[in-house]
Protein backbone atom coordinates (compact mmCIF):
# COMPACT_ATOMS: atom_id res chain seq x y z
CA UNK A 1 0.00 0.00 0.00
CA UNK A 2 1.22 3.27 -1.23
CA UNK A 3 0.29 6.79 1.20
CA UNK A 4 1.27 9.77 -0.44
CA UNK A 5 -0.08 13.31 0.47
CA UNK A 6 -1.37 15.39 -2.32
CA UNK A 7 -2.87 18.62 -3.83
CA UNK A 8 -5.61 19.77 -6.24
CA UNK A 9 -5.78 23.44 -6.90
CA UNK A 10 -5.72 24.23 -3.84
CA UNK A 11 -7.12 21.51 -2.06
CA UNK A 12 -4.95 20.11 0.22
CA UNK A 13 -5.09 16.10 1.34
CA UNK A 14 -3.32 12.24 1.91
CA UNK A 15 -4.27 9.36 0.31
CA UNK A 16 -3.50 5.92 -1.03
CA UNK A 17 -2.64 5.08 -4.24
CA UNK A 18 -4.95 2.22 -5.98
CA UNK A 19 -4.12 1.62 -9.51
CA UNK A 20 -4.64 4.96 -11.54
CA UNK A 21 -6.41 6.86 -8.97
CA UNK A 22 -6.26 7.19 -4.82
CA UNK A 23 -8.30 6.97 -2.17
CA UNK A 24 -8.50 10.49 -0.47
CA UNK A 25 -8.30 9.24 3.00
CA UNK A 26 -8.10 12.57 4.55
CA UNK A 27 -11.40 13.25 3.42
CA UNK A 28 -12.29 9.80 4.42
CA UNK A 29 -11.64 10.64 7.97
CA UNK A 30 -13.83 13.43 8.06
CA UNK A 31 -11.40 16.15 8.70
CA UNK A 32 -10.54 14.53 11.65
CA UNK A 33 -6.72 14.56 10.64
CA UNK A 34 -4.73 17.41 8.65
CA UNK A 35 -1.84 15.55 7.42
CA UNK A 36 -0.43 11.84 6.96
CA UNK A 37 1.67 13.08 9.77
CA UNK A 38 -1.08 13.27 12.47
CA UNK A 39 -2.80 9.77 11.42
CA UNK A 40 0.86 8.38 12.46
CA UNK A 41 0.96 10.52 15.52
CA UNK A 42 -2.35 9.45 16.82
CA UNK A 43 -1.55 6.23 16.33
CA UNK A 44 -4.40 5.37 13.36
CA UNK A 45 -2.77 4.03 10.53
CA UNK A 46 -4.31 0.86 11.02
CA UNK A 47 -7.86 2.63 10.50
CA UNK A 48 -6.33 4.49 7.63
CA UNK A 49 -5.42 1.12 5.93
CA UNK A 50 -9.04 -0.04 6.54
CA UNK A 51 -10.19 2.94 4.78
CA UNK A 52 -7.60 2.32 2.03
CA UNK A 53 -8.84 -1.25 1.11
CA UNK A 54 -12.46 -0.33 1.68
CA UNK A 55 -13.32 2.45 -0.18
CA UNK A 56 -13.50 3.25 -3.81
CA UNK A 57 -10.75 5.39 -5.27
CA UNK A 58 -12.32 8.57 -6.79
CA UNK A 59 -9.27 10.95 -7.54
CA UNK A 60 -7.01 10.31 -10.75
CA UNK A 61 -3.52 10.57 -10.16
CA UNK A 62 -3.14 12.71 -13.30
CA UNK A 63 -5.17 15.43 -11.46
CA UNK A 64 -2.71 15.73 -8.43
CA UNK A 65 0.15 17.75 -7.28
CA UNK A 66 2.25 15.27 -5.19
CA UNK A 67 3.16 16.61 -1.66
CA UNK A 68 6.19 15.03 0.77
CA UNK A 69 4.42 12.05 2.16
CA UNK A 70 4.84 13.42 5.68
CA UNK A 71 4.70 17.12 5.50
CA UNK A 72 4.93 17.56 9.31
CA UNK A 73 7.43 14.78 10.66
């Protein structure tokens, strides 16, 4: 499984990467995390996986601006 954090205009967000498109996880979570930074801080990368293999993918990777994967280490 592949996290990367990302932008659309000016849309900020983290995701994982399934085939040509991601999973926008940060959305996913409700805006309960701002980065990929604070899912591993909090300790919830396992629910971020679950969201990963559960939900559909619905941003292309051709759209995105790729971001540093942890923008707040």
């Amino acid at each position: 499984m592949r996290f990367v954090s990302f932008a659309v205009g000016g849309y900020k967000s983290f995701g994982a990467v399934k085939g040509d498109s991601l999973v926008d996880i940060g959305k996913a979570f409700g805006g309960r995390y701002d980065t990929f930074g604070a899912v591993l801080r909090a300790g919830a990368l396992p629910q971020a996986m679950e969201l990963a293999t559960t939900r559909s993918p619905s941003v292309p990777l051709e759209t995105i601006r790729y971001l540093p994967p942890v923008p707040d280490p």
